[in-house]
N, C-alpha and C. Protein backbone atom coordinates (compact mmCIF):
# COMPACT_ATOMS: atom_id res chain seq x y z
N UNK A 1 9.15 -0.66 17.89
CA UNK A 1 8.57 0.54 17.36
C UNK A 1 9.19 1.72 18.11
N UNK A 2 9.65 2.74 17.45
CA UNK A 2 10.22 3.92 18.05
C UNK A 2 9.13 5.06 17.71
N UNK A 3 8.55 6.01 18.23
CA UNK A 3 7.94 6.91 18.28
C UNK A 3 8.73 8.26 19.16
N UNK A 4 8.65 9.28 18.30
CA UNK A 4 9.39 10.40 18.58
C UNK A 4 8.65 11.61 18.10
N UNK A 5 8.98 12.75 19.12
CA UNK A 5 8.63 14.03 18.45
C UNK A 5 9.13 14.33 17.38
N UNK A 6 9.10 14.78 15.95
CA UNK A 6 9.73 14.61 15.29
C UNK A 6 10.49 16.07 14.85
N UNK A 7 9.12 17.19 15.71
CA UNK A 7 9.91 18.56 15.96
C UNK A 7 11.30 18.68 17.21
N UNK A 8 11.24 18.02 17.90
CA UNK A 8 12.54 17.68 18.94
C UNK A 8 13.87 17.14 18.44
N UNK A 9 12.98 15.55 18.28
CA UNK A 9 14.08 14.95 18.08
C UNK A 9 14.09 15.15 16.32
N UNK A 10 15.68 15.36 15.57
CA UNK A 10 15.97 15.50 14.76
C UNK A 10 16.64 14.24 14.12
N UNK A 11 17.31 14.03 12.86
CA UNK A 11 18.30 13.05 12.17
C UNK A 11 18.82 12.03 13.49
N UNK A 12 20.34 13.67 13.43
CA UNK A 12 20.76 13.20 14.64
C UNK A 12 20.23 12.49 15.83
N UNK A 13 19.66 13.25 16.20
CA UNK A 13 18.68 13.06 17.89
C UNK A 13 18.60 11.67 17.65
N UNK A 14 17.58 11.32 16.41
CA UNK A 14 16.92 9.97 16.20
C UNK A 14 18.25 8.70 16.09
N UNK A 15 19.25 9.09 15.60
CA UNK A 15 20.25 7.96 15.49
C UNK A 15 20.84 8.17 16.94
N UNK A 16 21.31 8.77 17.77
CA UNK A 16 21.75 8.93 18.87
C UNK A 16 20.64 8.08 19.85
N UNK A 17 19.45 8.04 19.97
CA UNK A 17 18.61 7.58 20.38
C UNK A 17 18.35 5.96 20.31
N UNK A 18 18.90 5.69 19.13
CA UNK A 18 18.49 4.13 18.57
C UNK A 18 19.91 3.30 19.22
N UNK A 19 20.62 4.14 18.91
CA UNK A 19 22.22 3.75 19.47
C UNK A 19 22.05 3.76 21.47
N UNK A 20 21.40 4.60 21.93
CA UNK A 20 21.15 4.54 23.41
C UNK A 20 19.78 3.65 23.78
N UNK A 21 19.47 3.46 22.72
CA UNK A 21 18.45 2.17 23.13
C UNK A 21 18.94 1.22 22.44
N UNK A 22 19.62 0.35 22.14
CA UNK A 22 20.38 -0.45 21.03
C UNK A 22 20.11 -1.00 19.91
N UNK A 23 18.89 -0.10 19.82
CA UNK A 23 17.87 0.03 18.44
C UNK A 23 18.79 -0.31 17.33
N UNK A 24 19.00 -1.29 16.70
CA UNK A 24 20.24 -1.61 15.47
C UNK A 24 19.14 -2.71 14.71
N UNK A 25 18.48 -1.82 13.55
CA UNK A 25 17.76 -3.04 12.07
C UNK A 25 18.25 -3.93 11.86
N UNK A 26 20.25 -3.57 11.96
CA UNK A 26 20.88 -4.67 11.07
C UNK A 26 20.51 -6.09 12.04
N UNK A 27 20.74 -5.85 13.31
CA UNK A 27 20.70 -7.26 14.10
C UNK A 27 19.70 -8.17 13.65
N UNK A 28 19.65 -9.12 14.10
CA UNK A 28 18.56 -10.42 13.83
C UNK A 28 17.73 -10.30 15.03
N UNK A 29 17.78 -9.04 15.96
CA UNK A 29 17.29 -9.22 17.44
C UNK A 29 15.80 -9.06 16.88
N UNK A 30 15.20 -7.47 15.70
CA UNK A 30 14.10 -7.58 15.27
C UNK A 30 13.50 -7.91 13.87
N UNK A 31 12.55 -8.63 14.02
CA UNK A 31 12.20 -9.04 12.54
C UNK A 31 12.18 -7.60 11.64
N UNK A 32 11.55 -6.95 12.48
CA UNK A 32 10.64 -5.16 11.78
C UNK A 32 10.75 -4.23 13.36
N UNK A 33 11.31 -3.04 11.81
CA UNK A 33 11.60 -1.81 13.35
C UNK A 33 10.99 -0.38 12.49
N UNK A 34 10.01 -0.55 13.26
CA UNK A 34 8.66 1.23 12.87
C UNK A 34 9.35 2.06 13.44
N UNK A 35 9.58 3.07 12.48
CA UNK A 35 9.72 4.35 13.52
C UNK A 35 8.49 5.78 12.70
N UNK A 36 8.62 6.17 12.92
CA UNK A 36 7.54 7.90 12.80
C UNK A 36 8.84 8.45 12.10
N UNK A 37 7.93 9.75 11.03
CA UNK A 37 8.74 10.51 10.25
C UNK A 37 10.22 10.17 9.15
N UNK A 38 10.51 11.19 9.20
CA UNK A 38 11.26 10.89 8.39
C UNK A 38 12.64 10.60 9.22
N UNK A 39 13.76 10.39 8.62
CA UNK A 39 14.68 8.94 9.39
C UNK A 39 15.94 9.42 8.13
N UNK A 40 17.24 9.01 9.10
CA UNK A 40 18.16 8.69 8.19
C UNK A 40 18.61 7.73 8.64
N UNK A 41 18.31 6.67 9.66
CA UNK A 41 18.74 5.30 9.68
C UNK A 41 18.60 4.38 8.67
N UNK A 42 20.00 3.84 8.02
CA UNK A 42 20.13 2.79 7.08
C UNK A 42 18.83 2.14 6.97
N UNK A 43 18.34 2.18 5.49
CA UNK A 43 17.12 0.74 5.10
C UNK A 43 17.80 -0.62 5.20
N UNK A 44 17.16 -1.38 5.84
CA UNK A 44 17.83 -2.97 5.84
C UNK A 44 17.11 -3.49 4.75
N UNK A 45 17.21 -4.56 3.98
CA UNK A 45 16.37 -5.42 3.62
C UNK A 45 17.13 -6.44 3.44
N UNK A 46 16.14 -7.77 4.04
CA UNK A 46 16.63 -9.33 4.38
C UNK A 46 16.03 -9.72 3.64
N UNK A 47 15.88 -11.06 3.39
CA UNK A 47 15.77 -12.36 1.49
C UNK A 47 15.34 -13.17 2.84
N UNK A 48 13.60 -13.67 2.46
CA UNK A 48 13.34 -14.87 3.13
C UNK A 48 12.85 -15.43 1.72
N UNK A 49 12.74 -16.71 2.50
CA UNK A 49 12.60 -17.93 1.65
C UNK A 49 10.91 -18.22 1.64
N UNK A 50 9.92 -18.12 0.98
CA UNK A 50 8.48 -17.67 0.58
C UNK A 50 8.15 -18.32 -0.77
N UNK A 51 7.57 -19.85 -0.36
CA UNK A 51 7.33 -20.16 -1.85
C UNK A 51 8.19 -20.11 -2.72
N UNK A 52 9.38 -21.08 -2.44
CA UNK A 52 10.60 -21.47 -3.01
C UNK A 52 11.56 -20.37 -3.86
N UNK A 53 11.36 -19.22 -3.19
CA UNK A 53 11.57 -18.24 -4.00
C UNK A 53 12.31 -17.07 -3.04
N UNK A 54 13.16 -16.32 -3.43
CA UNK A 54 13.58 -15.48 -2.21
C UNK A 54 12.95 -14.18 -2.39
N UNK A 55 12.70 -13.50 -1.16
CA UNK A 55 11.85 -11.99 -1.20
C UNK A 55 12.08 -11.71 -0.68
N UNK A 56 12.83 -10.03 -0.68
CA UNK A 56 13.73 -8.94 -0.17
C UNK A 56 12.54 -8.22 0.38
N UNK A 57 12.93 -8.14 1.82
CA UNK A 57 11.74 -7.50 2.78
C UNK A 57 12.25 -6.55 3.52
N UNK A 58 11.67 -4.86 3.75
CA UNK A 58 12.44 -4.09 4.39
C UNK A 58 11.98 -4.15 5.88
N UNK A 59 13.04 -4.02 6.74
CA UNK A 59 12.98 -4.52 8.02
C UNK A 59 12.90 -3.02 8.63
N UNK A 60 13.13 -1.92 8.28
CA UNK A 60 12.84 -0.70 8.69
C UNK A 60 11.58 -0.27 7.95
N UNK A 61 11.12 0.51 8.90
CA UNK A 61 9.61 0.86 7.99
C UNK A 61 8.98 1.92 9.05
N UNK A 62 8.51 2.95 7.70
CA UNK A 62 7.64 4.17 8.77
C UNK A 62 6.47 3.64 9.01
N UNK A 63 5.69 4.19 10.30
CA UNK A 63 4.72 3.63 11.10
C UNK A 63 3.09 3.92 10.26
N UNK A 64 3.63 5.51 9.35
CA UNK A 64 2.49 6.40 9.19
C UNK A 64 1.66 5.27 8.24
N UNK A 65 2.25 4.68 7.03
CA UNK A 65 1.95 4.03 5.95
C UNK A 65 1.31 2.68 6.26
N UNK A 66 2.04 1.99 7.15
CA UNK A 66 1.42 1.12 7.93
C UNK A 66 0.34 0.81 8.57
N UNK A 67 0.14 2.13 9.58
CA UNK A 67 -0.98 2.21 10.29
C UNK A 67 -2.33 2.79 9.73
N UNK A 68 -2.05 3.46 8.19
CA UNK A 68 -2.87 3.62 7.50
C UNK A 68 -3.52 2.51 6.57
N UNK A 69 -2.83 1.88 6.47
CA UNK A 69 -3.17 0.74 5.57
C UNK A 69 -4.04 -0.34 6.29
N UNK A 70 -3.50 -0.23 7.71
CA UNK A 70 -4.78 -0.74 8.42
C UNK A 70 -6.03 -0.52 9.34
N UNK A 71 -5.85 0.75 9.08
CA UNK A 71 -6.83 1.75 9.88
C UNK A 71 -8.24 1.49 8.56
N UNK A 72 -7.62 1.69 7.43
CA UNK A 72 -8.60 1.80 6.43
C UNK A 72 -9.02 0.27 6.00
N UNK A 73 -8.39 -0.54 6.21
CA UNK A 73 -8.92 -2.12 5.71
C UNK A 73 -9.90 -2.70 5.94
N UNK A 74 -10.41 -3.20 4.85
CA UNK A 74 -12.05 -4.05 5.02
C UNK A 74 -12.18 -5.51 4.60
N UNK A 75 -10.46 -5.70 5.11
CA UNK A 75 -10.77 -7.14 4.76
C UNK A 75 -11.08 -7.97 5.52
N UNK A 76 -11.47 -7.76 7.15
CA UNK A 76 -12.11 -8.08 7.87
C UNK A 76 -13.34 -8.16 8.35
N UNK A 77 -13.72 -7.24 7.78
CA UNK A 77 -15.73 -6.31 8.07
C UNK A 77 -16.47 -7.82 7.08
């Protein structure tokens, strides 16, 4: 997960940053890589195998959508 100011760090900033932390989607190092705001790092999406069937899954993903989706969930309660 990368979290950034998003008034600071900019485009740039943010790819310069991923590159000095060796933050790279494409690798196999992370399944899923969150970051905050908006982003111009490449979308990955990888094909797993799910019920004999292949499904294109994006391995980059903003945090906001995420953490909303489970902030609000009641499929636990």
């Amino acid at each position: 997960m990368l979290w950034r100011d998003c008034e600071v760090l900019d485009y740039e900033g943010v790819a310069g940053l991923c590159d000095k932390l060796a933050i790279n989607p494409a690798d196999n190092e992370f399944d899923v890589v969150y970051i905050n705001g908006d982003h111009n790092i490449p979308t990955v999406l990888t094909q797993t195998a799910e019920e004999g069937g292949a499904t294109r899954v994006l391995k980059l993903r903003q945090i906001e959508p995420e953490f909303l989706s489970h902030m609000f969930s009641v499929e636990d309660i």
